[in-house]
N, C-alpha and C. Protein backbone atom coordinates (compact mmCIF):
# COMPACT_ATOMS: atom_id res chain seq x y z
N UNK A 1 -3.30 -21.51 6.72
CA UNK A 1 -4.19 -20.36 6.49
C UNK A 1 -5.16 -20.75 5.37
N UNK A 2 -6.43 -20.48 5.78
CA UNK A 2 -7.54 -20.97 4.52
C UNK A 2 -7.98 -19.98 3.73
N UNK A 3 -8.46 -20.18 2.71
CA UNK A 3 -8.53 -19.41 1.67
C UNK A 3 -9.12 -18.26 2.11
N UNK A 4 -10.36 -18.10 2.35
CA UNK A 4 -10.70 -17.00 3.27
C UNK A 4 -10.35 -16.21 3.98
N UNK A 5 -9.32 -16.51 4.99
CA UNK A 5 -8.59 -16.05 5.68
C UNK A 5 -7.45 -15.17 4.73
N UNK A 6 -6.73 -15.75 4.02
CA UNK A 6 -5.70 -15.21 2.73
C UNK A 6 -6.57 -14.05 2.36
N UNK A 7 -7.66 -14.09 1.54
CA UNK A 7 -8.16 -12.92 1.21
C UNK A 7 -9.12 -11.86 1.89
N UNK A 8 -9.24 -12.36 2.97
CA UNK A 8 -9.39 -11.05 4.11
C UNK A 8 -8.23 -9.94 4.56
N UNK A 9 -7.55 -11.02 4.53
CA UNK A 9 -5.55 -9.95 4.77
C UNK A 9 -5.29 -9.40 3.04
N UNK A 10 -5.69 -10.12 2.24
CA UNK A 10 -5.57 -9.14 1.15
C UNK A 10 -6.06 -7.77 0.88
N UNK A 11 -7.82 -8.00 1.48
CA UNK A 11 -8.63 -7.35 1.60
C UNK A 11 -8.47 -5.54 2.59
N UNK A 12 -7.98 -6.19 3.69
CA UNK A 12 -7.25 -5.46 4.55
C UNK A 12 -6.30 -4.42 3.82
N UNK A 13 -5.47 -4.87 2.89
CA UNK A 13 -4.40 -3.94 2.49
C UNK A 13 -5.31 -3.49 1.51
N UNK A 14 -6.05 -3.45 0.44
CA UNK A 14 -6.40 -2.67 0.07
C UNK A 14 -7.45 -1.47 0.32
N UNK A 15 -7.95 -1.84 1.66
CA UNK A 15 -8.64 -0.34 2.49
C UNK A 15 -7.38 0.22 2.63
N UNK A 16 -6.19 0.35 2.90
CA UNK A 16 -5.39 1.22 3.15
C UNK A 16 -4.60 1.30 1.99
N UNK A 17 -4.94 0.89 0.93
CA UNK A 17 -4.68 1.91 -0.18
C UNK A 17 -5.58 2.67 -0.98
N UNK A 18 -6.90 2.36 -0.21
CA UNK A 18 -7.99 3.18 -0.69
C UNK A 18 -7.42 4.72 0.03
N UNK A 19 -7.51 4.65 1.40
CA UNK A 19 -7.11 5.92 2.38
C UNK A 19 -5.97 6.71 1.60
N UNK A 20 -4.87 5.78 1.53
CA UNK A 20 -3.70 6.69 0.88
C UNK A 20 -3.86 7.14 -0.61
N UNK A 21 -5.17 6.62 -1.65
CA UNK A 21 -4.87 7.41 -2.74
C UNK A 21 -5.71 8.26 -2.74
N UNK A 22 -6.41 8.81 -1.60
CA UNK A 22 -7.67 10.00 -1.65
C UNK A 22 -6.32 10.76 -0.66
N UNK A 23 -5.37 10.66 0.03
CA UNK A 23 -5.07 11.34 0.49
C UNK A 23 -3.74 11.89 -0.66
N UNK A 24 -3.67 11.30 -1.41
CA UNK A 24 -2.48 11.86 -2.71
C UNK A 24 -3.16 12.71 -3.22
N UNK A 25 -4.48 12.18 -3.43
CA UNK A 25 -5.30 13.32 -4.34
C UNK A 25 -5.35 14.07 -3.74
N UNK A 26 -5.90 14.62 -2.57
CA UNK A 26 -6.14 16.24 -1.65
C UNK A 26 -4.31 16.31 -1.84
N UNK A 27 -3.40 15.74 -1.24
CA UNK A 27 -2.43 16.91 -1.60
C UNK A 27 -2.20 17.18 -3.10
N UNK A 28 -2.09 16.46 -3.89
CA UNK A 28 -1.91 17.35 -4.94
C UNK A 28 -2.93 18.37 -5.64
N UNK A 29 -4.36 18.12 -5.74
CA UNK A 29 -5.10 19.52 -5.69
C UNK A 29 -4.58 20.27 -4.79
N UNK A 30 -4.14 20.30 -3.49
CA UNK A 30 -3.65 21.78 -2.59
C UNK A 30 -2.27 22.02 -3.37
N UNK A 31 -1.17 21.50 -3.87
CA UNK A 31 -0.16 21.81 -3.70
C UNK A 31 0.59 21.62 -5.18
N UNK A 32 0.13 20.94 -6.07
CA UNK A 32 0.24 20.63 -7.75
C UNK A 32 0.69 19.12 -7.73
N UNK A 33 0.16 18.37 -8.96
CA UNK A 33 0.74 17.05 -9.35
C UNK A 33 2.12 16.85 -9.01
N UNK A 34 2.67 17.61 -9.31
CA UNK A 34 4.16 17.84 -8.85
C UNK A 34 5.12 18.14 -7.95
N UNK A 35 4.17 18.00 -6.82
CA UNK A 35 5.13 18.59 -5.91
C UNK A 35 6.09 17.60 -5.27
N UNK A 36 6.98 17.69 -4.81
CA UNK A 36 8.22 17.00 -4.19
C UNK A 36 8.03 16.96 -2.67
N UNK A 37 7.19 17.26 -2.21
CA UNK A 37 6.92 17.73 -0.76
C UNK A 37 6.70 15.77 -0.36
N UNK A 38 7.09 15.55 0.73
CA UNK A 38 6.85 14.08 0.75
C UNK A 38 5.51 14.06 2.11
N UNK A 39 4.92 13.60 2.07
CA UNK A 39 3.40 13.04 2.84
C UNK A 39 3.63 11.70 3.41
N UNK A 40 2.75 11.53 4.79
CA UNK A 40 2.99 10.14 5.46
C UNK A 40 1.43 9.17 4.84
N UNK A 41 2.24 8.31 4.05
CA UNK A 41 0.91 7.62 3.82
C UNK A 41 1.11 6.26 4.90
N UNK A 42 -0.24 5.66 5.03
CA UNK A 42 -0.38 4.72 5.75
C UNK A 42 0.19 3.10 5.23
N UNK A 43 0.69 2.44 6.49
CA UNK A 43 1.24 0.97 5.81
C UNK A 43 0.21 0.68 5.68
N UNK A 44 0.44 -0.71 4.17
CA UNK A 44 -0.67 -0.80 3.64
C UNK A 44 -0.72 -2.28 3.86
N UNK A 45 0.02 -2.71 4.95
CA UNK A 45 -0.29 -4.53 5.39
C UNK A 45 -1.40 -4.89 5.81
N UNK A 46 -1.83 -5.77 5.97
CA UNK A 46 -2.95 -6.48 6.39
C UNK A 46 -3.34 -6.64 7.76
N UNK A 47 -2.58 -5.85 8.43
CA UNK A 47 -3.02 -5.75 10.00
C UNK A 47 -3.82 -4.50 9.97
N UNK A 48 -5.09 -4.61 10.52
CA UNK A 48 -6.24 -3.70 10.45
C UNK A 48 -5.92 -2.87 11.39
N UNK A 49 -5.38 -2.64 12.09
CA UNK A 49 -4.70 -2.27 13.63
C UNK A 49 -3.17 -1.04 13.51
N UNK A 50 -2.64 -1.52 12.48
CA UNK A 50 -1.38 -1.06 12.10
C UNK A 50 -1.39 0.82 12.13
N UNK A 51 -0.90 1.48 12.43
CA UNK A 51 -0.92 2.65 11.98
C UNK A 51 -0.06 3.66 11.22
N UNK A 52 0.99 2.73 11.32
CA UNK A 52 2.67 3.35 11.14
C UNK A 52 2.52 4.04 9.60
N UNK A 53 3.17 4.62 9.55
CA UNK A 53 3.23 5.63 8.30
C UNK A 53 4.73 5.09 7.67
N UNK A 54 4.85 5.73 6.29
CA UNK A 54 5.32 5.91 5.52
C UNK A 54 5.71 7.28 4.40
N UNK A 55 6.65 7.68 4.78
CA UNK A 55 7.09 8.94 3.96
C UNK A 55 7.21 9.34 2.77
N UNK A 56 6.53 9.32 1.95
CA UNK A 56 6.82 9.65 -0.13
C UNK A 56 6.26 10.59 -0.50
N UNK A 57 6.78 11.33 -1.61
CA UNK A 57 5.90 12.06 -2.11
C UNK A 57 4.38 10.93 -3.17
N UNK A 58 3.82 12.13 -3.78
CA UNK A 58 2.62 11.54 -4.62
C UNK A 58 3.34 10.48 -5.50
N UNK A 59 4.18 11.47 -6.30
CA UNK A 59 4.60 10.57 -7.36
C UNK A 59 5.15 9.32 -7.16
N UNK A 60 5.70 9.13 -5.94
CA UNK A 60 6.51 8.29 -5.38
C UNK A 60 5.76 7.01 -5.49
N UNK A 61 4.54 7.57 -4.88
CA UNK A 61 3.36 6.55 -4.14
C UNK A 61 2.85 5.92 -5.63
N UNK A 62 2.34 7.33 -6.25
CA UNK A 62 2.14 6.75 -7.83
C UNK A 62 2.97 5.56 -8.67
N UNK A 63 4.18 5.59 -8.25
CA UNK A 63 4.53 5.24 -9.35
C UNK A 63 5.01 3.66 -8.90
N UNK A 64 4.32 3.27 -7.52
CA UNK A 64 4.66 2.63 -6.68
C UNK A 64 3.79 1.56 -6.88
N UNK A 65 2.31 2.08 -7.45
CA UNK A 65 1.18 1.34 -7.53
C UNK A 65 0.54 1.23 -8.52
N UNK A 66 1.93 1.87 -9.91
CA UNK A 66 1.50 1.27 -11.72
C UNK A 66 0.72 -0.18 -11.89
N UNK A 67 1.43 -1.34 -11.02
CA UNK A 67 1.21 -2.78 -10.18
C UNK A 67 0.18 -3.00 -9.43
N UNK A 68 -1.12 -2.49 -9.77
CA UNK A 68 -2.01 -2.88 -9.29
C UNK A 68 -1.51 -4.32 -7.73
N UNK A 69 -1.00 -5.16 -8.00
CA UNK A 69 -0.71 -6.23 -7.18
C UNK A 69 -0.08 -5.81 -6.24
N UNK A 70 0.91 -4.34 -6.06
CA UNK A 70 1.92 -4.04 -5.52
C UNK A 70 1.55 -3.00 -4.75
N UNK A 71 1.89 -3.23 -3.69
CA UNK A 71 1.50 -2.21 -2.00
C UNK A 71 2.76 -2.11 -1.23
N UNK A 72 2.51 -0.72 -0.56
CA UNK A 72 3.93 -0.66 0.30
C UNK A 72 3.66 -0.79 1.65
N UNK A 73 4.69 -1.57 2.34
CA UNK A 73 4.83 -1.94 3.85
C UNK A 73 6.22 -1.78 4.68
N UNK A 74 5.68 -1.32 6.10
CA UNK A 74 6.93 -1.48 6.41
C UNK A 74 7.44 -2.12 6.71
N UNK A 75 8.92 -2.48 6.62
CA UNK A 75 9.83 -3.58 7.28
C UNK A 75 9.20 -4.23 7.96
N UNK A 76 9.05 -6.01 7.46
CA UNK A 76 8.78 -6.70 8.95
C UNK A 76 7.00 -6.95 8.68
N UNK A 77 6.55 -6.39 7.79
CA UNK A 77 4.82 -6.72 8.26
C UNK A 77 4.62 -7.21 6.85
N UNK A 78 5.74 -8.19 6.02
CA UNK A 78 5.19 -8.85 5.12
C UNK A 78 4.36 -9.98 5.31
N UNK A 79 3.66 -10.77 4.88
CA UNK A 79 3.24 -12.18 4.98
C UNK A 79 3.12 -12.83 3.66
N UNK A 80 4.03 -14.05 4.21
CA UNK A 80 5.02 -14.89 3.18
C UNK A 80 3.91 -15.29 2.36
N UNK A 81 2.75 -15.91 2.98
CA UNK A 81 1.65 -16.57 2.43
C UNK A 81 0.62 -15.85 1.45
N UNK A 82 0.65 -14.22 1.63
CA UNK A 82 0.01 -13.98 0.23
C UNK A 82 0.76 -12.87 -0.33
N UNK A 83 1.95 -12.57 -0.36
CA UNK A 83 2.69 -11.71 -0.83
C UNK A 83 4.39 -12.19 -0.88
N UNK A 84 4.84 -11.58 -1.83
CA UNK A 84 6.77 -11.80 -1.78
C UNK A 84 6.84 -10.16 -1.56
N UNK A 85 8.10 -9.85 -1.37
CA UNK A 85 8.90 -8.13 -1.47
C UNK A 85 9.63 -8.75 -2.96
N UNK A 86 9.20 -7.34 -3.30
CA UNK A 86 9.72 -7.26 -4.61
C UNK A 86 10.65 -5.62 -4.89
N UNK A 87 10.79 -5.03 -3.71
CA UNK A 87 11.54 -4.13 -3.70
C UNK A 87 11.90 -3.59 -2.17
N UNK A 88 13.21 -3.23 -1.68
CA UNK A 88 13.55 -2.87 -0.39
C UNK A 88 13.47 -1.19 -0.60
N UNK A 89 13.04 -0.94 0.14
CA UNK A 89 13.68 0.86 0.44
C UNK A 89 14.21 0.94 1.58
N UNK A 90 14.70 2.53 2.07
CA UNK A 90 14.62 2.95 3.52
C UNK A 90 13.41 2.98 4.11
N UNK A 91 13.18 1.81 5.34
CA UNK A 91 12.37 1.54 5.78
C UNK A 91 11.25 1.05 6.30
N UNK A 92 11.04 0.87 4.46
CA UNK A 92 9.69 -0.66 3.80
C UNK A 92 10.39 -1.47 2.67
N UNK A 93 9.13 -1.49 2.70
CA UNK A 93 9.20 -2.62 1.46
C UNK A 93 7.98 -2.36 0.39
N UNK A 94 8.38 -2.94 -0.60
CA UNK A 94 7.17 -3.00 -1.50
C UNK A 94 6.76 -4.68 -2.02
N UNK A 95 5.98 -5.27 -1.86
CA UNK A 95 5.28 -6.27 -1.78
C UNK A 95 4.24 -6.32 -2.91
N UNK A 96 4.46 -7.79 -3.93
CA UNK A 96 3.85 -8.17 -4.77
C UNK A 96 2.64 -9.46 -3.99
N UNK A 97 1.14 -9.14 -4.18
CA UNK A 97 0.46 -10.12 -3.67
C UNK A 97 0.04 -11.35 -4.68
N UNK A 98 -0.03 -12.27 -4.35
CA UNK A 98 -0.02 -13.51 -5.30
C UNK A 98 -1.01 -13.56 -5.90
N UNK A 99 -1.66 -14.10 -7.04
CA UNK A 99 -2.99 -14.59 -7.69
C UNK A 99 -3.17 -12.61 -7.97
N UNK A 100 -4.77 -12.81 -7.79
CA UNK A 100 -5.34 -11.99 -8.32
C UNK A 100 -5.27 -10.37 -7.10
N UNK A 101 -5.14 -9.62 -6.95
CA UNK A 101 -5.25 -8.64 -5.92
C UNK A 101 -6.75 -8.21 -6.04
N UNK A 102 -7.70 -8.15 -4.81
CA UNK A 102 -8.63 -7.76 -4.79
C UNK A 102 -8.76 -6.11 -5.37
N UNK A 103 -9.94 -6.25 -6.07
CA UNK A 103 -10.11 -4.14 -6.71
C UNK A 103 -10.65 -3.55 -5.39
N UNK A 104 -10.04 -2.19 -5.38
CA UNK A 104 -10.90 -1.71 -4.12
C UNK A 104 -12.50 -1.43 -4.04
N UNK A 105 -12.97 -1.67 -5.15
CA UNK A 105 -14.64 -2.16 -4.98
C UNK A 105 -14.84 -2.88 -4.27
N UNK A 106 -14.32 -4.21 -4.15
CA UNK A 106 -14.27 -5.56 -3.76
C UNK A 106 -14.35 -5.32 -2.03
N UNK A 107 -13.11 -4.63 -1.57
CA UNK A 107 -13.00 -4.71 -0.19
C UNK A 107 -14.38 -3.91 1.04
């Protein structure tokens, strides 16, 4: 895989954590910073195609992505070559990407 290629699939996951943190924000303006209510945010792998969801609340998601580097996926749609799992849940995973993680300006 050439360099380019690596950071296009990087690139990829962070449009879908652009989607999922405008969608944390509308629920918590409707419903408070706090709510416990859990929301399907989108996997945030590098398949542009992917649609599968993921169940957390805000905070969850928040506190998921203190790690700028760190995105959640589900089971199975890691790629070894620009990311490790650095945490299992029910279901996904959470995935550290190597080097620098693109800003969502960037993508």
């Amino acid at each position: 895989m050439n360099k380019i290629s690596e950071r296009r699939l990087k690139e990829n996951e962070v449009i879908f954590r652009r989607a999922n943190t405008e969608v944390k924000k509308t629920v918590q303006e409707l419903k408070g910073s706090k709510t416990k209510t859990t929301i399907p945010f989108f996997c945030e792998c590098s398949d542009m195609n992917c649609r599968e969801q993921i169940e957390l609340t805000p905070s969850q998601y928040e506190e998921t992505h203190k790690n700028a580097k760190q995105f959640i996926v589900i089971d199975g749609h890691e790629i070894p070559k620009i990311e490790k799992p650095v945490a299992s849940r029910r279901k996904f995973n959470i995935v550290e990407k190597f080097g620098i993680a693109p800003e969502p300006n960037e993508a």
